[in-house]
C-alpha atoms as a PDB file:
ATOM      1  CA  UNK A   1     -18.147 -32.081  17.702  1.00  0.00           C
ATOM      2  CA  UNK A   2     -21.186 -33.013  15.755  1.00  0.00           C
ATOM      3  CA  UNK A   3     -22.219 -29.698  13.704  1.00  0.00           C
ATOM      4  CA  UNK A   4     -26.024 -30.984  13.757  1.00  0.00           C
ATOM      5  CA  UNK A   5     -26.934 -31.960  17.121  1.00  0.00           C
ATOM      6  CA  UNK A   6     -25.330 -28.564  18.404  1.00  0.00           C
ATOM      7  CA  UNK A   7     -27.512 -27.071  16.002  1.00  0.00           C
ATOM      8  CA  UNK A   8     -30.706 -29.386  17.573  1.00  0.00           C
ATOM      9  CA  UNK A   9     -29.613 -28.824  20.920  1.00  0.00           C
ATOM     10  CA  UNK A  10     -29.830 -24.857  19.893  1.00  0.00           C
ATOM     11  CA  UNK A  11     -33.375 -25.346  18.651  1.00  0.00           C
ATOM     12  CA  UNK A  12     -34.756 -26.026  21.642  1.00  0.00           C
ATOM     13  CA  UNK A  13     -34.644 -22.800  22.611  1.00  0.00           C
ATOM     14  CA  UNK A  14     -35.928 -20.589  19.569  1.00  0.00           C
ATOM     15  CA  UNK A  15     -34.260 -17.494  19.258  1.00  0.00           C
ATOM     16  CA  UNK A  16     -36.809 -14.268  18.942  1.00  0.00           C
ATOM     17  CA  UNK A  17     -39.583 -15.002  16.098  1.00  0.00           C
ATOM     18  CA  UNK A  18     -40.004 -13.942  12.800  1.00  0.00           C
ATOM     19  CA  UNK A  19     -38.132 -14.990   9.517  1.00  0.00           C
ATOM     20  CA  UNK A  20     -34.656 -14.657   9.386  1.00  0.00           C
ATOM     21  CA  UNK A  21     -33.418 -11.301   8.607  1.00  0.00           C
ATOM     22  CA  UNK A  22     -30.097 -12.600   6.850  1.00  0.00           C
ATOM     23  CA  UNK A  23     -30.137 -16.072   5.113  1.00  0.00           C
ATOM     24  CA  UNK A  24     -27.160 -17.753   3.625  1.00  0.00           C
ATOM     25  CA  UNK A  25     -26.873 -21.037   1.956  1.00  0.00           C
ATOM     26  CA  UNK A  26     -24.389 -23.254   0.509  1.00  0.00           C
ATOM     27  CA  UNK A  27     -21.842 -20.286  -0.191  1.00  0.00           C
ATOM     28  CA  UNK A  28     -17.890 -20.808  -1.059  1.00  0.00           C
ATOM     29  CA  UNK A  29     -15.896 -18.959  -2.522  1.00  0.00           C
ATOM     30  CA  UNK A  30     -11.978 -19.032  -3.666  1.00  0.00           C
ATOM     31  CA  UNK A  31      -9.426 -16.709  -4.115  1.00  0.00           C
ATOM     32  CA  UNK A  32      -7.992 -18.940  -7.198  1.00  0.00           C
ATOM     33  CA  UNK A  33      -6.883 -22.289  -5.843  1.00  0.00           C
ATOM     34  CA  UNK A  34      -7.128 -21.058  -2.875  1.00  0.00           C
ATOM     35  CA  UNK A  35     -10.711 -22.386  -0.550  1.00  0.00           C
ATOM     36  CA  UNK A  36     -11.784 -19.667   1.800  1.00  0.00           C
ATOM     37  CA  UNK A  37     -15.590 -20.190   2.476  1.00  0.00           C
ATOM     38  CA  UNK A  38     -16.625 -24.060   2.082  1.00  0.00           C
ATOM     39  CA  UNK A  39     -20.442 -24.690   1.820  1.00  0.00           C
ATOM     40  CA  UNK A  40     -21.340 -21.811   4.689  1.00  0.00           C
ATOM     41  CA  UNK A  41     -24.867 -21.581   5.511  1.00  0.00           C
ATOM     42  CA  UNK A  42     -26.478 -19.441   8.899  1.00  0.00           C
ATOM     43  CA  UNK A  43     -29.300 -17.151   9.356  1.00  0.00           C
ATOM     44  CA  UNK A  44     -29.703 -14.020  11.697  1.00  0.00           C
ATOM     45  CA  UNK A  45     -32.656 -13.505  13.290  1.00  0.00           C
ATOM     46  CA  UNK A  46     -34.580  -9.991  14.265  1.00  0.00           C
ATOM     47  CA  UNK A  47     -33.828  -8.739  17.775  1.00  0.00           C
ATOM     48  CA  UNK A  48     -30.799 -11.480  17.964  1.00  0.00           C
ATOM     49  CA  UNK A  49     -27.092 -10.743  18.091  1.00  0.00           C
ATOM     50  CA  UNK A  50     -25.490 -13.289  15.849  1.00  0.00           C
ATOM     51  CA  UNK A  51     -21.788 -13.798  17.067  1.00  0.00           C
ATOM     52  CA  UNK A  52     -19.597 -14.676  14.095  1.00  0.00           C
ATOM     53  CA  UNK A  53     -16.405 -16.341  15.971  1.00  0.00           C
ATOM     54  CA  UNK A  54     -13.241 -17.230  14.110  1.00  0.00           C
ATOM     55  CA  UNK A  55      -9.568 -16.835  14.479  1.00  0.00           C
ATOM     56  CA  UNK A  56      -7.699 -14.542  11.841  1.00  0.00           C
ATOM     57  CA  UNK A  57      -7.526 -16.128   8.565  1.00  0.00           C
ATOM     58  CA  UNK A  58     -11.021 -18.099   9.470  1.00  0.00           C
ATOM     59  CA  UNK A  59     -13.127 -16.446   5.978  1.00  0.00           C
ATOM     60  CA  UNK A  60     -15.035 -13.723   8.360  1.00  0.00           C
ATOM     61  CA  UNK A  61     -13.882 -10.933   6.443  1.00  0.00           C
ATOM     62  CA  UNK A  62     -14.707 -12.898   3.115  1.00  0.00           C
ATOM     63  CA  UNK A  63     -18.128 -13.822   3.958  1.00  0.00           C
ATOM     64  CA  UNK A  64     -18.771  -9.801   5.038  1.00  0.00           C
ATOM     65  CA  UNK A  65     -17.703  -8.667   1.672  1.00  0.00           C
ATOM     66  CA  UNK A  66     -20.124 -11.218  -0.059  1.00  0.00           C
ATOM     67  CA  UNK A  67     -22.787 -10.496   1.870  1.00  0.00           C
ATOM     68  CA  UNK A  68     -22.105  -6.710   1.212  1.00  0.00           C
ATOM     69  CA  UNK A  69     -21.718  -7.138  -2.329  1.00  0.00           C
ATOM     70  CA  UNK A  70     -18.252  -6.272  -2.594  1.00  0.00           C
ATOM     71  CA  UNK A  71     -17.339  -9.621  -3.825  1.00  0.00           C
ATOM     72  CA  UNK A  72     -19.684 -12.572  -5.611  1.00  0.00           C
ATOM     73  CA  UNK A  73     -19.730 -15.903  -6.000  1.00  0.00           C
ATOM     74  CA  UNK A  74     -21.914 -18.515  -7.953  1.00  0.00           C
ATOM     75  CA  UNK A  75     -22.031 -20.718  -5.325  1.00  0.00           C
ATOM     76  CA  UNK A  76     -24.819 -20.250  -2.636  1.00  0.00           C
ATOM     77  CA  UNK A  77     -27.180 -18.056  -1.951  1.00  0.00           C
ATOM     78  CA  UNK A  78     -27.648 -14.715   0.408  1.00  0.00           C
ATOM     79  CA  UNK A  79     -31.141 -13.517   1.107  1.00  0.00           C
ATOM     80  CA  UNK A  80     -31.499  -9.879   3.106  1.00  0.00           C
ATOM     81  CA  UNK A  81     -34.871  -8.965   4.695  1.00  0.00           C
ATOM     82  CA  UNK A  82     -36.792 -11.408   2.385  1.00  0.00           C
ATOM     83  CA  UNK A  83     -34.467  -9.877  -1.019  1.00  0.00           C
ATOM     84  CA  UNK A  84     -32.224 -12.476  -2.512  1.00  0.00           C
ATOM     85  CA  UNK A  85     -29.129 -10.343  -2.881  1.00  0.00           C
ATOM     86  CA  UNK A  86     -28.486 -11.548  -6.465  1.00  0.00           C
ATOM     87  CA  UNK A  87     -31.485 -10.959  -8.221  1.00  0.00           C
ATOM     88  CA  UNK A  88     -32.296  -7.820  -5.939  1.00  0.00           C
ATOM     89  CA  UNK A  89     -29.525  -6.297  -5.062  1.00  0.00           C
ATOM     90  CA  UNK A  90     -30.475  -2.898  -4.731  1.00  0.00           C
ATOM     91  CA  UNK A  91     -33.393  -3.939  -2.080  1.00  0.00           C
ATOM     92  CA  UNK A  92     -31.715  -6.422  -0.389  1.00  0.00           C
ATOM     93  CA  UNK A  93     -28.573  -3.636   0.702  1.00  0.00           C
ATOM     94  CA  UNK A  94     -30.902  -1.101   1.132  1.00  0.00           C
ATOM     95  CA  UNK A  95     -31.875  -3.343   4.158  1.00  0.00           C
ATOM     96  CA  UNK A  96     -28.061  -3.260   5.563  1.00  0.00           C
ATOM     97  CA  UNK A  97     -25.839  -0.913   8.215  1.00  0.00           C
ATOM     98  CA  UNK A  98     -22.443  -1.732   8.036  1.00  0.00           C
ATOM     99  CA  UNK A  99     -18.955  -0.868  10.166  1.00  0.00           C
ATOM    100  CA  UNK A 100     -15.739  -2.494   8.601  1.00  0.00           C
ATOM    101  CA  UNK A 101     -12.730  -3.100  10.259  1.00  0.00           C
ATOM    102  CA  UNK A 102     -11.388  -0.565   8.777  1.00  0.00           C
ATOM    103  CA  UNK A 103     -12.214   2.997   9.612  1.00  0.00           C
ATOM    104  CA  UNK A 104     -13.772   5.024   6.823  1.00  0.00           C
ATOM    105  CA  UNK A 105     -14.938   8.278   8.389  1.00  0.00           C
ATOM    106  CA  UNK A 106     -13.605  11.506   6.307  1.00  0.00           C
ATOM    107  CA  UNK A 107     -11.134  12.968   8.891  1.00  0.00           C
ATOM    108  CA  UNK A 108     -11.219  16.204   7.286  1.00  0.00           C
ATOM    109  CA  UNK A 109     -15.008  16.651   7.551  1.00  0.00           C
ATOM    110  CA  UNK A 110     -16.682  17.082  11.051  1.00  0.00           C
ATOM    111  CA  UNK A 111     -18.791  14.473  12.287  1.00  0.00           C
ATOM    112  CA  UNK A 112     -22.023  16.042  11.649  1.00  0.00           C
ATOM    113  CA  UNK A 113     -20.303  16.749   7.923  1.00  0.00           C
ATOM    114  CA  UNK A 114     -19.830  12.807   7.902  1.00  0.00           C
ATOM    115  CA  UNK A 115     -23.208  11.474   8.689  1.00  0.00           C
ATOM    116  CA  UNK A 116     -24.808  14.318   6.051  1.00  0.00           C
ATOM    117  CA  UNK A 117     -23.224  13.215   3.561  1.00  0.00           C
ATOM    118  CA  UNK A 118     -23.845   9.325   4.290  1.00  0.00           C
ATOM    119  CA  UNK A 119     -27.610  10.157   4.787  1.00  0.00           C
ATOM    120  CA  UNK A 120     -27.352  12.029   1.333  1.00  0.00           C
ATOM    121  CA  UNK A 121     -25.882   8.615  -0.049  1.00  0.00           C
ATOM    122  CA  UNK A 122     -28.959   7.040   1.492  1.00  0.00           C
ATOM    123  CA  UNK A 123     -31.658   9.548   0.203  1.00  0.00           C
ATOM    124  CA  UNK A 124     -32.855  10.401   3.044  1.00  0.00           C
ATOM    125  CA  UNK A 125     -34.212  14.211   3.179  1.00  0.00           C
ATOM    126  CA  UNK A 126     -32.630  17.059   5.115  1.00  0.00           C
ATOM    127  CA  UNK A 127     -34.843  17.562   7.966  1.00  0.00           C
ATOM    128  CA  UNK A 128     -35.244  13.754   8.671  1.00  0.00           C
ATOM    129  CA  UNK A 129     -31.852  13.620   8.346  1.00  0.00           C
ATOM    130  CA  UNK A 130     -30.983  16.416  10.970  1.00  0.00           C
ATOM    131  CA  UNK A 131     -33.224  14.872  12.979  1.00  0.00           C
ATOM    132  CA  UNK A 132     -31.649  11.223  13.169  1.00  0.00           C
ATOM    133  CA  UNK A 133     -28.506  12.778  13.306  1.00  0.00           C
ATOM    134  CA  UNK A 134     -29.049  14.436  16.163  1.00  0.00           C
ATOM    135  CA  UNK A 135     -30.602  11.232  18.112  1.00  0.00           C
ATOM    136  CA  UNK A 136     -28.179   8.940  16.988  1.00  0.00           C
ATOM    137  CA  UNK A 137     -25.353  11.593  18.318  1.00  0.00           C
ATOM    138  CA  UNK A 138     -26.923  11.857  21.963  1.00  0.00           C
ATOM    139  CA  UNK A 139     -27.604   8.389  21.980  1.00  0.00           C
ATOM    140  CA  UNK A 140     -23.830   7.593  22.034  1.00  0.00           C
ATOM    141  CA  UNK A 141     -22.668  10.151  23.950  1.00  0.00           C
ATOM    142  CA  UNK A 142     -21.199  12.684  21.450  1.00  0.00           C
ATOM    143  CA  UNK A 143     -24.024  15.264  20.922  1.00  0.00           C
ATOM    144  CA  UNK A 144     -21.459  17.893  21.769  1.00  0.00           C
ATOM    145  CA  UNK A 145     -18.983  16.705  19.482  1.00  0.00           C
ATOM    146  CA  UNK A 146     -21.357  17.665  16.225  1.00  0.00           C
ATOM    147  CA  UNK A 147     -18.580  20.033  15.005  1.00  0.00           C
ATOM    148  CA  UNK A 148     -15.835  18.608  15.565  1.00  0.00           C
ATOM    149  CA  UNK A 149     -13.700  17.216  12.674  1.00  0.00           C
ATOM    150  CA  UNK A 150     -12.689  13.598  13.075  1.00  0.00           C
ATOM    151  CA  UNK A 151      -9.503  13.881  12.849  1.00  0.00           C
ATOM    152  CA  UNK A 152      -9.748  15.494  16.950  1.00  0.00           C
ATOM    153  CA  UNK A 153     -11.608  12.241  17.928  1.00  0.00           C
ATOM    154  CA  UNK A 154     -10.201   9.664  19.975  1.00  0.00           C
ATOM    155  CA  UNK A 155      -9.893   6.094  17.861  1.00  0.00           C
ATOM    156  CA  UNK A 156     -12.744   5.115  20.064  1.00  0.00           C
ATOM    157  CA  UNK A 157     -15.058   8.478  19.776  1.00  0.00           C
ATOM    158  CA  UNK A 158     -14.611   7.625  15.852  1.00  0.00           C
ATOM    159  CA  UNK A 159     -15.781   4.138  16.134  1.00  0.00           C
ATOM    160  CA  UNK A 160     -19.201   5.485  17.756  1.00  0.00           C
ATOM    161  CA  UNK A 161     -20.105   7.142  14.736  1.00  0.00           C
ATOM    162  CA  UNK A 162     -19.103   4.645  12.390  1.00  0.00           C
ATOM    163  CA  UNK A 163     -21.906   3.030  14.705  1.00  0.00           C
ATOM    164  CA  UNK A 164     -24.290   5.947  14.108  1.00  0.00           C
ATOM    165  CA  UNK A 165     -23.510   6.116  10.731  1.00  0.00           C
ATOM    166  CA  UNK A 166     -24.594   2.445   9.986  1.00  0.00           C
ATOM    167  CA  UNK A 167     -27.893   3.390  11.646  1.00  0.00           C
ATOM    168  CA  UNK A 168     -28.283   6.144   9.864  1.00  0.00           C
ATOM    169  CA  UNK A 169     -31.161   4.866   7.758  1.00  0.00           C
ATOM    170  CA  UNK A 170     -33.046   2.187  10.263  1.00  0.00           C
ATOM    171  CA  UNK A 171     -31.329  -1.010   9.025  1.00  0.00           C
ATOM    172  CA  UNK A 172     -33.206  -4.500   9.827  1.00  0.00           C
ATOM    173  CA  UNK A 173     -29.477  -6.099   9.436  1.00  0.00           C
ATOM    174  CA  UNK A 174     -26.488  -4.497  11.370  1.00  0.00           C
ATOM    175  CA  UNK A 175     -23.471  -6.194  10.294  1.00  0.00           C
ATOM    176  CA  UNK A 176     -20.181  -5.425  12.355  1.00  0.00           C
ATOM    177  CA  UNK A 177     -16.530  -6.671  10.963  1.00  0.00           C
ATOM    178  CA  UNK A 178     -13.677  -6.819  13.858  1.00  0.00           C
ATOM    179  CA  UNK A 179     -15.121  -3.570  15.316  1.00  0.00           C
ATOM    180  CA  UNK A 180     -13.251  -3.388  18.512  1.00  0.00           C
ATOM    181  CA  UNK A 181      -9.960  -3.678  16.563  1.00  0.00           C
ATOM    182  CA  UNK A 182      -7.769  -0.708  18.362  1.00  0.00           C
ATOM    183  CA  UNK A 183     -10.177   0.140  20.835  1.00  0.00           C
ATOM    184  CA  UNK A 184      -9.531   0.893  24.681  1.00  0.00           C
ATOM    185  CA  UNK A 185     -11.043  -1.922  27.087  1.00  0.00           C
ATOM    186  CA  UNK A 186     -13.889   0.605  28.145  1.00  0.00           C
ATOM    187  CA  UNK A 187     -14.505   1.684  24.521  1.00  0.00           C
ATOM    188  CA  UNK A 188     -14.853  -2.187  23.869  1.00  0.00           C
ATOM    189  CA  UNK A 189     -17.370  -2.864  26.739  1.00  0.00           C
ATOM    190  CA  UNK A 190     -19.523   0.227  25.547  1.00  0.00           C
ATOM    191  CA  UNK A 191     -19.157  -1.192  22.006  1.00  0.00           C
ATOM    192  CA  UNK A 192     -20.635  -4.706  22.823  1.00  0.00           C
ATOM    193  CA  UNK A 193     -23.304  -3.589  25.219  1.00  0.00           C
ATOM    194  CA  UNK A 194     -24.291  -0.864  22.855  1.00  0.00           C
ATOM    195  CA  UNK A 195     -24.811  -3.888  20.189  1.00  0.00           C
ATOM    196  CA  UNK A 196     -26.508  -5.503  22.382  1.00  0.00           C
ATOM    197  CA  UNK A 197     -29.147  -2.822  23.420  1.00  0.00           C
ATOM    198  CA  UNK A 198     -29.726  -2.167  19.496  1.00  0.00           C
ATOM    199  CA  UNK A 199     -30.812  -5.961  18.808  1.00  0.00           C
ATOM    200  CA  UNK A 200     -32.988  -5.932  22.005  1.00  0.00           C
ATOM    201  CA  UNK A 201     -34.445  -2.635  22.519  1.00  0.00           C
ATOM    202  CA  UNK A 202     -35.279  -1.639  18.211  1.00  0.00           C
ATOM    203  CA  UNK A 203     -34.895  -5.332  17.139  1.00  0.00           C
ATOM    204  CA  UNK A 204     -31.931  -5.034  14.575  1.00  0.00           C
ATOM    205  CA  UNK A 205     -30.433  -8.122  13.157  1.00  0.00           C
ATOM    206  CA  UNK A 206     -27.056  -7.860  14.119  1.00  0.00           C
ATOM    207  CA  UNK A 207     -24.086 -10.012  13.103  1.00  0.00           C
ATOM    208  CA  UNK A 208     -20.721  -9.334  14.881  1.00  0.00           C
ATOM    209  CA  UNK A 209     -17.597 -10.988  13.728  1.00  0.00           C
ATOM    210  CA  UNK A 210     -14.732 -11.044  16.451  1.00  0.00           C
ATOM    211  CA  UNK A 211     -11.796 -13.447  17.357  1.00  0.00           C
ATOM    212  CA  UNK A 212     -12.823 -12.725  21.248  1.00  0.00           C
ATOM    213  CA  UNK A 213     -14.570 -14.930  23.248  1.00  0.00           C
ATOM    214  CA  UNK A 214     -15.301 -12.261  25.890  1.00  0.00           C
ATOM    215  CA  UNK A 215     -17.026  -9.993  23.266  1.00  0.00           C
ATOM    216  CA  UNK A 216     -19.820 -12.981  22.970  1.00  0.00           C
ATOM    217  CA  UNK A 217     -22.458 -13.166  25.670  1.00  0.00           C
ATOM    218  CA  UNK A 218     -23.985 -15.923  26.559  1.00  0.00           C
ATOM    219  CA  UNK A 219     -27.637 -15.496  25.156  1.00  0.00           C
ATOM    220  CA  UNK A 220     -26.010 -14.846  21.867  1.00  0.00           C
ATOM    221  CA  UNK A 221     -26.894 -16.865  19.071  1.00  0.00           C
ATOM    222  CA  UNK A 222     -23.086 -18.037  17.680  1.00  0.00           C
ATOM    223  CA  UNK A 223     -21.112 -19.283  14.285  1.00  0.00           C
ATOM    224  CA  UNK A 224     -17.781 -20.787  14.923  1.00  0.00           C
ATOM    225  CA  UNK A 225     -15.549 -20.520  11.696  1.00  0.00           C
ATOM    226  CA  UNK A 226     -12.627 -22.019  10.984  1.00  0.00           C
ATOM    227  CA  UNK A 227     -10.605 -22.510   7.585  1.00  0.00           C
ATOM    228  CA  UNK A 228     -13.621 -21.616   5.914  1.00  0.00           C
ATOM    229  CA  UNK A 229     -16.434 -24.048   7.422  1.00  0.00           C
ATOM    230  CA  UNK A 230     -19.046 -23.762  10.110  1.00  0.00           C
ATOM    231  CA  UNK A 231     -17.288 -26.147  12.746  1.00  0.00           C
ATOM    232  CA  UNK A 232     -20.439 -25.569  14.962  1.00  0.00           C
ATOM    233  CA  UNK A 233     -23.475 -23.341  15.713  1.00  0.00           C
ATOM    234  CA  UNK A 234     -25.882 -22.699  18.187  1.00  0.00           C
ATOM    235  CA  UNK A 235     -26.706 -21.113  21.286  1.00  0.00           C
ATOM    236  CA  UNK A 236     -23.491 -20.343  23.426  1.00  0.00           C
ATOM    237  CA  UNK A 237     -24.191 -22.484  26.058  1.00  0.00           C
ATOM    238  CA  UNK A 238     -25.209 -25.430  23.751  1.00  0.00           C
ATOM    239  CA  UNK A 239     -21.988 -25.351  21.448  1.00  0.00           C
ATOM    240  CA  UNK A 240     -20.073 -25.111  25.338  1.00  0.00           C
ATOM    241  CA  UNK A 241     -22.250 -28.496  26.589  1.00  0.00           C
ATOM    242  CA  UNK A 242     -21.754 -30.301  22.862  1.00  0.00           C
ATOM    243  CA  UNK A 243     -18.161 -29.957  23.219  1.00  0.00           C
ATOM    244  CA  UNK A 244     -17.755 -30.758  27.127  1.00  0.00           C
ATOM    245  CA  UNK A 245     -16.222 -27.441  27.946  1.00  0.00           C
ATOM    246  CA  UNK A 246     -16.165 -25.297  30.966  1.00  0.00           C
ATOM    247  CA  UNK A 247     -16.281 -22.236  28.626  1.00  0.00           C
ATOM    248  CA  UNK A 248     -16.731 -20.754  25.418  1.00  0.00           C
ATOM    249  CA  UNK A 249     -13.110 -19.994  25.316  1.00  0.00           C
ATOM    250  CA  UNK A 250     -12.311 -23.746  26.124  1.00  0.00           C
ATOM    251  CA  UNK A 251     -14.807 -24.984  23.476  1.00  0.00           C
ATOM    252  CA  UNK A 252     -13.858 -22.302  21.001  1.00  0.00           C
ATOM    253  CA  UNK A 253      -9.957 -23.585  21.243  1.00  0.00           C
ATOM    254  CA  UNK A 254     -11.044 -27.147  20.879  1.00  0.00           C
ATOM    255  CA  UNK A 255     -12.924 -26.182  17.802  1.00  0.00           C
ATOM    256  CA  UNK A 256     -10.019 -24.327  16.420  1.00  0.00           C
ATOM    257  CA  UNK A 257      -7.045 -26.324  17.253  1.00  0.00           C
ATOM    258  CA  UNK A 258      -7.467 -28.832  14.631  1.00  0.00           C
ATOM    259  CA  UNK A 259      -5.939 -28.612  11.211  1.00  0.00           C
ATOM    260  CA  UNK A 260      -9.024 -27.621   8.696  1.00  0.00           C
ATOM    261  CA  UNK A 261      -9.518 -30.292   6.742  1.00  0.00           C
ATOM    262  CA  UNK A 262      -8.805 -29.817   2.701  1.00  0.00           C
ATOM    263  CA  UNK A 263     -11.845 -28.927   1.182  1.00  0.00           C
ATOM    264  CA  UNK A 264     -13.791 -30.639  -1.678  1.00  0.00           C
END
């Protein structure tokens, strides 16, 4: 498939206006030798879900932790809510909600105790903080589980307020690594819908990595990666037309069934 016209076929259809809350330009980065991001560029838009879609081993992981300023690289640049993230870092993350693959909730502390001492992190004050809290909780369905140490929540109860954590502190950019990974087929569904609602209903940026064609909808704005490179971008139904598939998941293989080719 032609990269570009999927990309003019997407612009046909605008996706919601404004400037791009998350830029990124001509990035790579290597682990030694080793290419794993090869000249990636994208943006995310305000009120738009963003579907990152690679198989395992595609760079998604890599490009989160540059982006989050766990790793950095010389090559490219990453601009958050109008803050290029190397010459103003400290604006440009205070910008960003994050939930990692990985679960990083405290399971000692109760869940209240866990988003207290993230708002803390965040500087926001006590009562503002209560307050949030408190929203944030009955807004995922767990108001009555304030109190309750992690450690007595199902995998998927936990994974709601990693959610609620990363909105903690009103992010414009809502970036979300593998975060079904574990969860229960309802859990999932609530997961992606939730997303969903968040872009639409407070206009968050969100970008969503996954492996899963059935956790992309198709109004989503979408990245296909694979060994590093952007093998295609658009709106869902445009990279599925470009490509003469029947379905994302018939596209998405074609994309992905081809040896990457060595990089530059």
């Amino acid at each position: 498939m032609d990269v570009a016209s999927s990309r003019s076929a997407a612009g046909a259809e605008p996706a919601t206006g404004g400037a791009p809350t998350l830029r990124v330009r001509g990035l790579s980065y290597a682990y030694g030798k080793t290419r794993a991001l090869d000249d990636v560029a994208l943006e995310v838009r305000p009120g738009r879900v963003t579907a990152l879609l690679g198989p395992n081993g595609a760079g998604k992981t890599t490009l989160f932790s540059l982006i989050t300023g766990l790793f950095d690289s010389r090559q490219g640049d990453i601009e958050i809510a109008g803050h290029a993230l190397r010459k103003a870092r400290s604006r440009a993350l205070a910008s960003l909600g994050i939930v990692f693959q990985a679960q990083t909730l405290d399971l000692d502390l109760s869940v209240e105790q866990n988003l207290r001492y993230f708002a803390g992190l965040r500087g926001l004050p006590g009562r503002a903080a209560r307050l949030r809290i408190a929203a944030l909780l009955a807004e995922i369905g767990l108001a009555d589980k304030a109190k309750a140490k992690v450690r007595a929540l199902s995998g998927g109860q936990r994974r709601r307020v990693e959610v609620a954590r990363a909105l903690l502190d009103r992010p414009a950019l809502l970036l979300l690594d593998e975060p079904s990974t574990g969860l229960d087929i309802a859990t999932r569904r609530w997961l992606v819908e939730h997303i969903h609602h968040l872009a639409r209903g407070h206009g968050i940026a969100v970008l969503m990595a996954t492996h899963l064609t059935d956790e992309v909808m198709p109004e989503d704005d979408l990245v296909v990666l694979h060994g590093g490179r952007i093998v295609a971008t658009g709106r869902v139904e445009a990279v599925v037309r470009e490509n003469a598939a029947a379905s994302l998941d018939e596209a998405f293989t074609r994309l992905t069934s081809a040896k990457p080719e060595a990089a530059s």
